[in-house]
N, C-alpha and C. Protein backbone atom coordinates (compact mmCIF):
# COMPACT_ATOMS: atom_id res chain seq x y z
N UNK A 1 -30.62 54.99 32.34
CA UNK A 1 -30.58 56.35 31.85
C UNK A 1 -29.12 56.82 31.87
N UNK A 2 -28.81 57.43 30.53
CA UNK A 2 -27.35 58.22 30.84
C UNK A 2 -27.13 59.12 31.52
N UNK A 3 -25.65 59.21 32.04
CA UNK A 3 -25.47 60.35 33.13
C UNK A 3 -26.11 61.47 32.62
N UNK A 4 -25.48 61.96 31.45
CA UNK A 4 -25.55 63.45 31.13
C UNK A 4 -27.34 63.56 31.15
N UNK A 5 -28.15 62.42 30.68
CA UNK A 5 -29.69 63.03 30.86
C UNK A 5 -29.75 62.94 32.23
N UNK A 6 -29.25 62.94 33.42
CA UNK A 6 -29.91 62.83 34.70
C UNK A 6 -29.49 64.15 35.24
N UNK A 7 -28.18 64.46 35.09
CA UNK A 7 -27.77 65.66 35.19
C UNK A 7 -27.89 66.48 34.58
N UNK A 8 -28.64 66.95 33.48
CA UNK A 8 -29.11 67.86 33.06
C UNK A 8 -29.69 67.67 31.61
N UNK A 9 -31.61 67.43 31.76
CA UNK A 9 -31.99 67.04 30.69
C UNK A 9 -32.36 67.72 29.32
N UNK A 10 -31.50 69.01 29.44
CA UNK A 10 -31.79 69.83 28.49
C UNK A 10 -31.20 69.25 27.29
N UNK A 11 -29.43 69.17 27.46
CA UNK A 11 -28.86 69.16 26.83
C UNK A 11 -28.68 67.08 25.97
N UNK A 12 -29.33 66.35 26.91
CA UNK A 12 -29.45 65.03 26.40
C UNK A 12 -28.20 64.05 26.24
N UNK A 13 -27.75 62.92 26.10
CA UNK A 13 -26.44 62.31 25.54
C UNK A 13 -25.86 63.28 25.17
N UNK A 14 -24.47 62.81 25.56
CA UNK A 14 -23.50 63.26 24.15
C UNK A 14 -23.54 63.03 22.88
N UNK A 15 -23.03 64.24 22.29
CA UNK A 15 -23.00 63.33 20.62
C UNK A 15 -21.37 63.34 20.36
N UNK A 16 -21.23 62.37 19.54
CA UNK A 16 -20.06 62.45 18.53
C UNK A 16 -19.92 63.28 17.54
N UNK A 17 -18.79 63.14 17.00
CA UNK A 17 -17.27 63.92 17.94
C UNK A 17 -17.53 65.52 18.95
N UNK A 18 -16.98 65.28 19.96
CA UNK A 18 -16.93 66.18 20.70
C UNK A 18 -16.49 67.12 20.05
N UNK A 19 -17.02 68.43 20.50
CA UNK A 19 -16.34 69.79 19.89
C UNK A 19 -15.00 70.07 20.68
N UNK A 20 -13.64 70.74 19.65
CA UNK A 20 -12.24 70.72 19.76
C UNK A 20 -12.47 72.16 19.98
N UNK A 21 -11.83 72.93 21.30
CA UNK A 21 -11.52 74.19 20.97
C UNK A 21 -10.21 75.08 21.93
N UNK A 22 -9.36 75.16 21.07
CA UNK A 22 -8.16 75.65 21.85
C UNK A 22 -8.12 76.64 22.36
N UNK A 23 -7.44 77.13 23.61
CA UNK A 23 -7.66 77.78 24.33
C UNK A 23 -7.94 78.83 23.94
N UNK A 24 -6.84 79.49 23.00
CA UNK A 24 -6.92 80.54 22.29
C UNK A 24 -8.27 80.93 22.17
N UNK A 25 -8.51 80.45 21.35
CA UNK A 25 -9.95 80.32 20.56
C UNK A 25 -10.88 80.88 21.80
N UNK A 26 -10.82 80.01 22.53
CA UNK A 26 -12.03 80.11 23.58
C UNK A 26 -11.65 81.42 24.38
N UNK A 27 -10.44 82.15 24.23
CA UNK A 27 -10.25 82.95 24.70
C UNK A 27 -11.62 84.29 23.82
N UNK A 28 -10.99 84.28 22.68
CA UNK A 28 -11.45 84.87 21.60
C UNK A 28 -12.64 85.14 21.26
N UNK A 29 -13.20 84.01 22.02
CA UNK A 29 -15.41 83.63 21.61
C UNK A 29 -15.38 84.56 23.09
N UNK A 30 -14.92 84.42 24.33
CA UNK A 30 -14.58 85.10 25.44
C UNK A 30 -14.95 86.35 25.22
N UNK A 31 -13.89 87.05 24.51
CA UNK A 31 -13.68 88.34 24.30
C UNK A 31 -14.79 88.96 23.37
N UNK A 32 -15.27 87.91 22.32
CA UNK A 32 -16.17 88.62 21.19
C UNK A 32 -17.62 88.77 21.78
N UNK A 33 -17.67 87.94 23.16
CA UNK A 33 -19.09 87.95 23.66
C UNK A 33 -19.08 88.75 24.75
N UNK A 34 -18.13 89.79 24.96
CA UNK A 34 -18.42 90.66 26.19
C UNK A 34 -17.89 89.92 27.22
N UNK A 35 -17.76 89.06 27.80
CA UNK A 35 -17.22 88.16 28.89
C UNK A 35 -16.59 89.10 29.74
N UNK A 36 -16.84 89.03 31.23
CA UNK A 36 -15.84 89.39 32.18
C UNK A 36 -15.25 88.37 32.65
N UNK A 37 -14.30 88.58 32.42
CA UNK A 37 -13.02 87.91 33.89
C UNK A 37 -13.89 88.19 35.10
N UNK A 38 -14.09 87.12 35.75
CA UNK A 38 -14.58 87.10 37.41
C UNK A 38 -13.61 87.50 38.18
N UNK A 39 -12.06 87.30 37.63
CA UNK A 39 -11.01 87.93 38.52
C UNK A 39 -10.48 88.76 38.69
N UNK A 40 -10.74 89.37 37.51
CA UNK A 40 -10.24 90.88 37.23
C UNK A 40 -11.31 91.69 37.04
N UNK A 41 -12.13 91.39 36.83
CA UNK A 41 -13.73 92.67 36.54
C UNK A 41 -13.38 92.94 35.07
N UNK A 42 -12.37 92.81 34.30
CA UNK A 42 -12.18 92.87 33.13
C UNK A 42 -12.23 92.30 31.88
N UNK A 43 -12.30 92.40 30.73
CA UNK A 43 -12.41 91.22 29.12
C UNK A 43 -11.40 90.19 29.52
N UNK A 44 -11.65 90.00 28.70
CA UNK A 44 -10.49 88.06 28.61
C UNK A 44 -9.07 88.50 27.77
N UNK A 45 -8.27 88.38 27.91
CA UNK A 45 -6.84 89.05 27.76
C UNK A 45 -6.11 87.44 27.23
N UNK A 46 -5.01 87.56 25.96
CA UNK A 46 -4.40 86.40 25.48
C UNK A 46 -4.27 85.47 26.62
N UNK A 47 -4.32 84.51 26.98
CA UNK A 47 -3.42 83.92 27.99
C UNK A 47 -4.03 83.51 29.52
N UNK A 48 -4.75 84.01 29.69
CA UNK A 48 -5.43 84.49 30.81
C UNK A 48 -5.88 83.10 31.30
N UNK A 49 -6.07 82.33 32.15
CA UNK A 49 -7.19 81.22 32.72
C UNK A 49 -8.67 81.55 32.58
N UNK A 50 -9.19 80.26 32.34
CA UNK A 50 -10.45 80.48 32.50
C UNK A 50 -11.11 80.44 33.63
N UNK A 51 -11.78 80.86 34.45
CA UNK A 51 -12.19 80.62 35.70
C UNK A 51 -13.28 79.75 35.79
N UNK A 52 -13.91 78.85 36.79
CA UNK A 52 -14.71 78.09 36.87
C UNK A 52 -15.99 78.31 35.75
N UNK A 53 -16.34 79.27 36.61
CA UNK A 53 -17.55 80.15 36.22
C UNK A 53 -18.09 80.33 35.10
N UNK A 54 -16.53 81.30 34.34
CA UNK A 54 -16.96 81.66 32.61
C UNK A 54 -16.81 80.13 32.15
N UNK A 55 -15.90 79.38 32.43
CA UNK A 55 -15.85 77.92 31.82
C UNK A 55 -17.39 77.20 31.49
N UNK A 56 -17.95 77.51 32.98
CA UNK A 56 -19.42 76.60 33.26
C UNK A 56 -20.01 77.38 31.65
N UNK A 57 -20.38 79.09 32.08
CA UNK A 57 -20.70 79.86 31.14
C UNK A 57 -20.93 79.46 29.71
N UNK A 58 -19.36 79.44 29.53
CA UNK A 58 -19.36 79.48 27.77
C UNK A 58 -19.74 77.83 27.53
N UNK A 59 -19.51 76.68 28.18
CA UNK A 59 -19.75 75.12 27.52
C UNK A 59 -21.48 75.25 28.13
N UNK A 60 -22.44 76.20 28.63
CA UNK A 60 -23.66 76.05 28.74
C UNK A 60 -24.12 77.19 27.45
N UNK A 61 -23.40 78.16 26.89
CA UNK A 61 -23.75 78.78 25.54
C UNK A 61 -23.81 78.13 24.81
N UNK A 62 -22.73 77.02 24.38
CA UNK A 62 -22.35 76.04 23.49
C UNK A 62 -23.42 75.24 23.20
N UNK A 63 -23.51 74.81 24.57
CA UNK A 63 -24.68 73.61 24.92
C UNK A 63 -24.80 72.04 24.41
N UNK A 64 -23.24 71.99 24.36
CA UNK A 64 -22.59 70.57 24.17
C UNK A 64 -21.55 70.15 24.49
N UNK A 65 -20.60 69.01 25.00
CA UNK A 65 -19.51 68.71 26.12
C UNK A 65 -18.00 69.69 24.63
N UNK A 66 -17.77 70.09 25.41
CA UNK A 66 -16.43 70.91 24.94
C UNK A 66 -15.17 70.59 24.97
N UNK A 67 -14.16 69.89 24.32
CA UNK A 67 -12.79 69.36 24.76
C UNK A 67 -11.83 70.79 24.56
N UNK A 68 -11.70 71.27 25.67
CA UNK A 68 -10.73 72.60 25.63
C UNK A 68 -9.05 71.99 25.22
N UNK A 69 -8.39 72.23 24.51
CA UNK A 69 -7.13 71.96 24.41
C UNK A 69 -6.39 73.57 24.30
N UNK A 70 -5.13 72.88 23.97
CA UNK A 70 -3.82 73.98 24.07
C UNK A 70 -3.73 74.74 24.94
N UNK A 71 -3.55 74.66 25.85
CA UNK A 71 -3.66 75.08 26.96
C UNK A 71 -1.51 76.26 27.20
N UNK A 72 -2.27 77.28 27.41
CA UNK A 72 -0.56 78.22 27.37
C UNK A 72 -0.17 77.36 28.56
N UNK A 73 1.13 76.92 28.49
CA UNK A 73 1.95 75.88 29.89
C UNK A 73 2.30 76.92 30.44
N UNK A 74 2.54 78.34 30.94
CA UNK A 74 2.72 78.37 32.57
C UNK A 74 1.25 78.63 33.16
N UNK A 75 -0.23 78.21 32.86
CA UNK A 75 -1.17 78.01 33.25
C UNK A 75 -1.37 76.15 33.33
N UNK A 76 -0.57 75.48 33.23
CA UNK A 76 -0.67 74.29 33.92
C UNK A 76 0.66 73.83 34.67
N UNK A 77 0.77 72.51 34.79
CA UNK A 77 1.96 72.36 35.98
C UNK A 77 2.79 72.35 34.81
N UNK A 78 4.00 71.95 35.82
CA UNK A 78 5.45 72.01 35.00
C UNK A 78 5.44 70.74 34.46
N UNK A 79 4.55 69.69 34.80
CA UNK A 79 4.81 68.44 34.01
C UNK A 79 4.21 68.16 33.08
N UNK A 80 3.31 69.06 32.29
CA UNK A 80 2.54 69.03 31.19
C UNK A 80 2.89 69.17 30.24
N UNK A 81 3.25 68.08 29.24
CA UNK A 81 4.37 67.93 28.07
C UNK A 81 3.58 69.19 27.07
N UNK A 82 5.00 70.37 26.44
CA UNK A 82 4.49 71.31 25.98
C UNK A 82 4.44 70.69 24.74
N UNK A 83 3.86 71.28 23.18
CA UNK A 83 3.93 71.28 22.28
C UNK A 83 5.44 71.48 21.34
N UNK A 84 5.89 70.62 20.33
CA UNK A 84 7.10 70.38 20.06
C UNK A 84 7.12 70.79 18.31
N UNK A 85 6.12 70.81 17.94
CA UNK A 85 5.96 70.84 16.67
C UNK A 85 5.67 72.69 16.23
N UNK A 86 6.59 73.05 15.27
CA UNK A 86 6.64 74.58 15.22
C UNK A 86 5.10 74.79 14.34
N UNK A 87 5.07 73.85 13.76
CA UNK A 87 3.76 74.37 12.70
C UNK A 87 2.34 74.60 13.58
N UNK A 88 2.35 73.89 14.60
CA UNK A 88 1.11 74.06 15.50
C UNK A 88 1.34 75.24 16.79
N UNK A 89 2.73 75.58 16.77
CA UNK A 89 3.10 76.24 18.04
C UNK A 89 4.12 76.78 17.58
N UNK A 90 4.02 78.01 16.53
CA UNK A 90 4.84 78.75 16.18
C UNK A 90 5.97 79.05 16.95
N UNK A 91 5.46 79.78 18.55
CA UNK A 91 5.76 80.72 19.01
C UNK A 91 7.27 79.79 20.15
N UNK A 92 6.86 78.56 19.87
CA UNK A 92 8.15 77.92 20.84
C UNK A 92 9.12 77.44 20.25
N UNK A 93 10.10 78.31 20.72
CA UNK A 93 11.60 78.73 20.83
C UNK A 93 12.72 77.24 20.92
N UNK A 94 12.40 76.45 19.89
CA UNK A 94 13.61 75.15 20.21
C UNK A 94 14.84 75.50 20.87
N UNK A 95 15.85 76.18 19.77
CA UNK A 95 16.90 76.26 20.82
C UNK A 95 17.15 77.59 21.39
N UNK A 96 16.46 78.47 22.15
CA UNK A 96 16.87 79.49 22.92
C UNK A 96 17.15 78.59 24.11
N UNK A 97 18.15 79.97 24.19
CA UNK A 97 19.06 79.68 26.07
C UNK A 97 18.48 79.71 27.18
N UNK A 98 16.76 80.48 26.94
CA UNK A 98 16.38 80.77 27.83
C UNK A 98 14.86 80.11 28.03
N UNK A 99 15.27 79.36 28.83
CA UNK A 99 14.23 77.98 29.16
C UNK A 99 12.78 78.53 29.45
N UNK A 100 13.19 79.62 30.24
CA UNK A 100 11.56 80.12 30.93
C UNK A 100 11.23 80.79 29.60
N UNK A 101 11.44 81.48 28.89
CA UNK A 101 10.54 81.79 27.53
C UNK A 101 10.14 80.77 26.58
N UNK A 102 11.30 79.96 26.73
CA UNK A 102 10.50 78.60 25.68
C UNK A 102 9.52 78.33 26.54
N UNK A 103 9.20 78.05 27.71
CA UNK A 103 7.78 77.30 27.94
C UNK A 103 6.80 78.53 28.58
N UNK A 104 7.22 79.69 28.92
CA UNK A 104 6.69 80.73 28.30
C UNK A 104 5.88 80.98 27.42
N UNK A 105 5.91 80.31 26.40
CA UNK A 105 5.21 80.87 24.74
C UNK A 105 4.70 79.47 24.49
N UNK A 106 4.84 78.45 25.30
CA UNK A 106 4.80 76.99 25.07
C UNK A 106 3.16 77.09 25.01
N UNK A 107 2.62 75.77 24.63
CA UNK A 107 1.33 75.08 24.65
C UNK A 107 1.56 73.99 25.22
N UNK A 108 0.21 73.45 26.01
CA UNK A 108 0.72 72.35 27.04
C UNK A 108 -0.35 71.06 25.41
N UNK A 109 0.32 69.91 25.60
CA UNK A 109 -0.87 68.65 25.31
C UNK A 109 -1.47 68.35 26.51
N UNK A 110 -2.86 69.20 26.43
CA UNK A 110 -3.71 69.08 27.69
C UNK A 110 -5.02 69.11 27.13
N UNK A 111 -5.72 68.64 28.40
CA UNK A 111 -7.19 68.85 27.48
C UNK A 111 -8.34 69.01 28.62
N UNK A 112 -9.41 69.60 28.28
CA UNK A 112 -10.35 69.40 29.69
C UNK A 112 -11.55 69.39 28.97
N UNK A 113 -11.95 68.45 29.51
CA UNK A 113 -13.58 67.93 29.34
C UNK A 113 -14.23 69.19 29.93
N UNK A 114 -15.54 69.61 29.55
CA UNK A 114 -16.69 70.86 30.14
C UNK A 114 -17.90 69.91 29.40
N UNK A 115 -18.49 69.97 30.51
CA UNK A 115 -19.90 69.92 30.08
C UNK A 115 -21.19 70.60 30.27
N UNK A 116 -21.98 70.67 29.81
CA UNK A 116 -23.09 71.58 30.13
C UNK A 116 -23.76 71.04 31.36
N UNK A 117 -24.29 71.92 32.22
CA UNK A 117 -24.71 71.77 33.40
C UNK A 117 -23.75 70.68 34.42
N UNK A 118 -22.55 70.53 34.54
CA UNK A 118 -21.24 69.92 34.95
C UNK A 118 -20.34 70.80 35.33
N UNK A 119 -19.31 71.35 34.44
CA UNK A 119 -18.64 71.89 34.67
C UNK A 119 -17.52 70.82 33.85
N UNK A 120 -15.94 71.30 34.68
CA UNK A 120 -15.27 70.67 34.30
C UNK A 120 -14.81 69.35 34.87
C-alpha cells in the first residue's frame, strides 16, 4: 500500500504533475478565503510566512500534495540561492549598492512539498 493511502485515505496516491503554487499566490488564495494569521490574529499580508497550521489548512482545501515555490528570501536562510532572472522577479535590484534590499525584494529557488493530511 502507498504511503499517502495509509496516511490518509481520503485523499489516495498522488497524481501527476503536482500542483505549482508560488508563494505569492498562496498568499492571495490566503487572503481571498478569509484566512487568519495564527500569529497575528490577522489576514495574510504580502510576504508574510505561512505558519504550520494555515499551511496544513490550505494543502487539505486543495486536497492534493502542493509544491509551494518562490519563496520571499528574508523568510528563508541566507543560503537559499535567490532568483536572478528579472522577468520572473521583477522586483530584484541587480546592481543596487544596497545588498539588503536586493535580497529584500529577492525570491528564494525553494520549494516545499505539503501534503494533505501530512503537512510539510
Amino acid at each position: 500500500m502507498l504511503l499517502g493511502m495509509q496516511l490518509n485515505h481520503k485523499t489516495g496516491p498522488p497524481k501527476k504533475p503536482f500542483i505549482r503554487i508560488k508563494h505569492s499566490d498562496a498568499i492571495k488564495k490566503l487572503q481571498a478565503s478569509g484566512t487568519i494569521n495564527n500569529k497575528t490574529g490577522e489576514p495574510f499580508k504580502d510576504g508574510e510566512d505561512i505558519l504550520e497550521k494555515n499551511e496544513r489548512q490550505f494543502v487539505e482545501d486543495i486536497g492534493a500534495p502542493v509544491l509551494l515555490t518562490h519563496f520571499p528570501a528574508q523568510l528563508k536562510a541566507f543560503y537559499m540561492q535567490p532568483f536572478t532572472d528579472l522577468k520572473t522577479n521583477p522586483l530584484l535590484m541587480e546592481d543596487s549598492d544596497e545588498g539588503l534590499n536586493e535580497r529584500h525584494n529577492a525570491e528564494t529557488e525553494s520549494v516545499d512539498l505539503l501534503m494533505p493530511g501530512v503537512g510539510e
